[in-house]
Protein backbone atom coordinates (compact mmCIF):
# COMPACT_ATOMS: atom_id res chain seq x y z
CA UNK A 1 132.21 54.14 168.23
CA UNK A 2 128.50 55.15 168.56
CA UNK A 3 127.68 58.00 170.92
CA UNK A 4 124.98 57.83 173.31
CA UNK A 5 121.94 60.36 172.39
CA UNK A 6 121.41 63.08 174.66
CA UNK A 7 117.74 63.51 176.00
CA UNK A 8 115.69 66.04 174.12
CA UNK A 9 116.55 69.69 174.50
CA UNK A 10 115.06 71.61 177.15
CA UNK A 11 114.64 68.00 179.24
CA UNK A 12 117.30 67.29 181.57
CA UNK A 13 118.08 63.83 182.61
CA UNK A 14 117.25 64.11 186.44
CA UNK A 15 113.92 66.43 185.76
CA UNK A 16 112.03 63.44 185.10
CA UNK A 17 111.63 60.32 187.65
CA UNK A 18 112.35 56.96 187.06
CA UNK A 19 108.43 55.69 187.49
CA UNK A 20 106.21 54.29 184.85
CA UNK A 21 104.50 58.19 184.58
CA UNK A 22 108.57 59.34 183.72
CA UNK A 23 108.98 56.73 181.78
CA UNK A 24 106.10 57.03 179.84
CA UNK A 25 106.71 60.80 179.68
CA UNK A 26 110.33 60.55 178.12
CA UNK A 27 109.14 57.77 175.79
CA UNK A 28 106.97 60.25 174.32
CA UNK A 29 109.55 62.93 173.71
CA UNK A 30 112.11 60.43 172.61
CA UNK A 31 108.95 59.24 169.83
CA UNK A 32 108.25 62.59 169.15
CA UNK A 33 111.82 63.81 168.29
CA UNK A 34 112.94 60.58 166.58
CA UNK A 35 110.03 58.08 165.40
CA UNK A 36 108.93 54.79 167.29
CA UNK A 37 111.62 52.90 165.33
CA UNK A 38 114.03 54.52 167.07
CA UNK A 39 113.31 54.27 170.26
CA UNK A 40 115.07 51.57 172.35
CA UNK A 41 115.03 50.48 176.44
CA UNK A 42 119.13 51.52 175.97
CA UNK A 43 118.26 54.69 174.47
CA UNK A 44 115.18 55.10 176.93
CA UNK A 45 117.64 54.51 179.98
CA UNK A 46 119.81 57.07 178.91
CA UNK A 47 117.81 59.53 178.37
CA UNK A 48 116.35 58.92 181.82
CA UNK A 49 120.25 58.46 183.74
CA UNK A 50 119.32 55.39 184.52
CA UNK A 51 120.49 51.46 184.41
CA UNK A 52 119.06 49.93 181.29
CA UNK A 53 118.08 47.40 183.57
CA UNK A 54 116.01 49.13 185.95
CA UNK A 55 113.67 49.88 183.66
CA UNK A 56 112.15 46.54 183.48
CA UNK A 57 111.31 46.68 186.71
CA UNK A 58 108.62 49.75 185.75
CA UNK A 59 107.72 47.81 182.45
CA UNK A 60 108.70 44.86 180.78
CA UNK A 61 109.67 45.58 177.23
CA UNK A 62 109.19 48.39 174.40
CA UNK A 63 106.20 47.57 173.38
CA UNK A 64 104.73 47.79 177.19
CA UNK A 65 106.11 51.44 176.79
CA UNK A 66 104.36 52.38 173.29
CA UNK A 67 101.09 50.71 174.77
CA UNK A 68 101.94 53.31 177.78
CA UNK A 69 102.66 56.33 175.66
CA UNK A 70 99.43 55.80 173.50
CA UNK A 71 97.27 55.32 176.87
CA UNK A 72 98.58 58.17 178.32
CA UNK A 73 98.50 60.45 174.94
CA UNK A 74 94.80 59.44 174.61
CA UNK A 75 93.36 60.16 177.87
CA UNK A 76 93.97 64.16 177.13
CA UNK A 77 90.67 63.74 175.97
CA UNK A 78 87.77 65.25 177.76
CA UNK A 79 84.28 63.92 176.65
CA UNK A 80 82.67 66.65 179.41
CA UNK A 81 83.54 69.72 177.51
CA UNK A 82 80.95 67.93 174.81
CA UNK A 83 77.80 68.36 176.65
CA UNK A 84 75.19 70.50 175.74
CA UNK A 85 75.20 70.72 172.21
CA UNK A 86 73.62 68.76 169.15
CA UNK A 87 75.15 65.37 168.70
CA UNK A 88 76.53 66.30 164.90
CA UNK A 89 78.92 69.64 166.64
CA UNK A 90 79.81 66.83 169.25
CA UNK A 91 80.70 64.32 166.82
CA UNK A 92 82.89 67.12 164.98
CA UNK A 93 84.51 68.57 167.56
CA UNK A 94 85.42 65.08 168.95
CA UNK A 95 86.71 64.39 165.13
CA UNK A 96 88.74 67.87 164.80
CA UNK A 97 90.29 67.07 168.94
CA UNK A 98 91.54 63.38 167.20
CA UNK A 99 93.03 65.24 164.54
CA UNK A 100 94.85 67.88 166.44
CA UNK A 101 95.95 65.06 168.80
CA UNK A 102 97.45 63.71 165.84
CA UNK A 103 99.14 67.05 164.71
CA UNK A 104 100.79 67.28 168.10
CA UNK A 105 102.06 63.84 168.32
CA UNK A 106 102.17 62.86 164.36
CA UNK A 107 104.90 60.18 164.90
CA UNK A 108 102.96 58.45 167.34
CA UNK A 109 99.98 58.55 166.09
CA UNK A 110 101.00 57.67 162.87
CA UNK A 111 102.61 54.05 164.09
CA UNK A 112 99.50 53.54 166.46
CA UNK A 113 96.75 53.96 164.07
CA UNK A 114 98.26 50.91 162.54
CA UNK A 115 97.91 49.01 165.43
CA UNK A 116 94.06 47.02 165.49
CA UNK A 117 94.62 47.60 169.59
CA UNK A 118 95.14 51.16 169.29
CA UNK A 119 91.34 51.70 170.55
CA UNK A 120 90.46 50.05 173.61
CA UNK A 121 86.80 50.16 175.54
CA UNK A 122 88.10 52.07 178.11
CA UNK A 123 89.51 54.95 176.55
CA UNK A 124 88.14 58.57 176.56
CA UNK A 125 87.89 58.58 172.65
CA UNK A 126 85.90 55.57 172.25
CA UNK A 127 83.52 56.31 175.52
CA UNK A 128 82.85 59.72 174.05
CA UNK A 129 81.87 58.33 170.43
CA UNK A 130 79.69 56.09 171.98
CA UNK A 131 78.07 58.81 174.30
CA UNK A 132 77.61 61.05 171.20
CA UNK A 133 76.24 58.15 169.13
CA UNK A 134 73.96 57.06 172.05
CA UNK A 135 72.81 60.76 171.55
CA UNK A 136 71.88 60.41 168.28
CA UNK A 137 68.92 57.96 169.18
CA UNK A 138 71.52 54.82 167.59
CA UNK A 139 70.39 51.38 168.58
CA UNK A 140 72.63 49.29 171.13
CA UNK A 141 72.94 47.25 168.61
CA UNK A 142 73.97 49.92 166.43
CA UNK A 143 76.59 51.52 168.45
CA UNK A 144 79.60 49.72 168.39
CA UNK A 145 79.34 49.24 164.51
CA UNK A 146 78.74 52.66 163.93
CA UNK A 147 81.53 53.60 166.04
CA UNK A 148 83.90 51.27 164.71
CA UNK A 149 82.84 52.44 161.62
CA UNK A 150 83.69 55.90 162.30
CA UNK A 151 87.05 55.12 164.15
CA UNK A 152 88.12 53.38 160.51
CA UNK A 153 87.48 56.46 158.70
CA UNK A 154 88.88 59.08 160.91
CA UNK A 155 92.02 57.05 161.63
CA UNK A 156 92.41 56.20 158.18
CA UNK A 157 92.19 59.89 157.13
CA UNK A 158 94.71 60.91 159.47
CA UNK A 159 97.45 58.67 158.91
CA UNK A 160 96.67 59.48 155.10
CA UNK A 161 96.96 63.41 156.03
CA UNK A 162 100.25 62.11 158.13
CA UNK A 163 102.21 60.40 155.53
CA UNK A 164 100.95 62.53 152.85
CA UNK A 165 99.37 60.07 150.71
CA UNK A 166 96.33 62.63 150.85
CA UNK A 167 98.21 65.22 149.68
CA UNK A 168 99.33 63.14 146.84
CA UNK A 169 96.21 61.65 146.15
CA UNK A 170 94.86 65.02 145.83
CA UNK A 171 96.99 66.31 143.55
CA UNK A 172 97.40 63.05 140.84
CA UNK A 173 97.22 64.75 137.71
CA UNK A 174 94.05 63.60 135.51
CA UNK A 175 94.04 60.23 134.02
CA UNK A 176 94.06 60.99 130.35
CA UNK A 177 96.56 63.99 131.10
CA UNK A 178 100.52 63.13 129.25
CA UNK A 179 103.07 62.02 131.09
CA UNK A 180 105.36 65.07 130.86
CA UNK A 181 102.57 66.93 133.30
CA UNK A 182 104.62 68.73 135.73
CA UNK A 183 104.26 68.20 139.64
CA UNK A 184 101.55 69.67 141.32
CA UNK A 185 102.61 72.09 144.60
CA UNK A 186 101.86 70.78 147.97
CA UNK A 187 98.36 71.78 149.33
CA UNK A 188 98.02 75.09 151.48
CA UNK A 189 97.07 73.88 154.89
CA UNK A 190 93.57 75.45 154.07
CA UNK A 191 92.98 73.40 151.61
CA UNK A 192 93.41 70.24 153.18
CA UNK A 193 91.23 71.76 156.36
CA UNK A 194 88.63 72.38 153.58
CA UNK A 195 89.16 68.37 152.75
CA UNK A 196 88.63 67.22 156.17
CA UNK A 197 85.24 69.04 157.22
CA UNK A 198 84.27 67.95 153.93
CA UNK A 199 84.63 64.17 155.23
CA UNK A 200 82.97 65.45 158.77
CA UNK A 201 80.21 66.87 157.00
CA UNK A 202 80.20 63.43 154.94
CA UNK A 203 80.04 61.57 158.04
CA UNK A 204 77.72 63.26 159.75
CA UNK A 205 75.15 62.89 157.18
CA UNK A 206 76.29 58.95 156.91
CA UNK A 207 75.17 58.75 160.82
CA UNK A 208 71.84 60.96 160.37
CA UNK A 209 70.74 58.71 157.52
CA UNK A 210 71.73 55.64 159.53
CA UNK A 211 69.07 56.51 162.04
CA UNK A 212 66.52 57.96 160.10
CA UNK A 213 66.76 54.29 158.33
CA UNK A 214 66.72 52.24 161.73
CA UNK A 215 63.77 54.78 162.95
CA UNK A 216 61.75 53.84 159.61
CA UNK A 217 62.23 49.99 160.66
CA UNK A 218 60.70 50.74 163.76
């Protein structure tokens, strides 16, 4: 007979209440010890002490919960600690913040960037990309392109650095090389730093040529 899975270590059933906050707040160590597939109301209640049924009257099913988890995960960001400097550091530091949020929660992350209503208007992420693209003199009409843009390639780069298809990528052996090649070793965490601010730096001067082109229209 299955067992029933204890809550994470250093968690203790009772420490955390049985709101939509503590809910929310277990969800996320349950995802971040064990994936989103794994993670079920049963195994939720548990975790919590609590009725499997009780939970539904916080939220109504799992996927209320992962919509929860994300929402709370994403407003750790802070768009005020942005102000004051050049739109290009903003955009980077706003870019290296999504990718350490990433790090943290990698599981998470990884099944919400494939979800198209990961972003929504309200969030900290997407009001801060458009402040910093506001910043950059972008049209109104430009803005929400631009940012969308932008959210495709940085999410896209992350899950790739998450399920390490980047790594992979980055290490293919040459197309004309034999077959025997043997496999290349895993890239040094500098090197795949190196590989991301070489995408910032690539985006960044993708945005400044964007408005030096709308300016010339003008």
């Amino acid at each position: 007979m299955a067992t029933e899975r204890k809550p994470p270590r250093g968690t203790r059933k009772r420490d955390v209440p049985l709101t939509k906050d503590g809910i929310y707040a277990m969800a996320l160590q349950l995802i971040d010890a064990d994936g989103v597939d794994q993670l079920t109301m049963r195994k939720l209640a548990a975790a919590l002490d609590a009725n499997p049924m009780s939970l539904y009257h916080h939220v109504p099913n799992k996927d209320a919960v992962l919509r929860g988890v994300a929402h709370r995960v994403g407003s750790q960001f802070s768009a005020e600690e942005r102000e004051g400097i050049a739109w290009q550091d903003q955009l980077r530091e706003l870019a290296s913040d999504f990718r350490e949020l990433s790090r943290r929660h990698p599981k998470l992350m990884g099944y919400s960037f494939t979800r198209p209503d990961y972003v929504q208007p309200e969030d900290p992420f997407w009001q801060a990309l458009i402040g910093i693209l506001a910043a950059a003199k972008l049209t109104e009409e430009d803005i929400p392109r631009v940012a969308a843009t932008l959210v495709g390639v940085f999410t896209g780069l992350l899950l790739s650095e998450l399920n390490g298809a980047l790594q992979r990528w980055a290490t293919l052996p040459p197309a004309s090389s034999g077959s025997g090649e043997e496999e290349a070793p895993p890239l040094s965490k500098d090197v795949i730093d190196t590989m991301f601010d070489s995408a910032l730096t690539a985006v960044v001067a993708g945005v400044e040529n964007h408005v030096a082109r709308a300016h010339e229209r003008e």
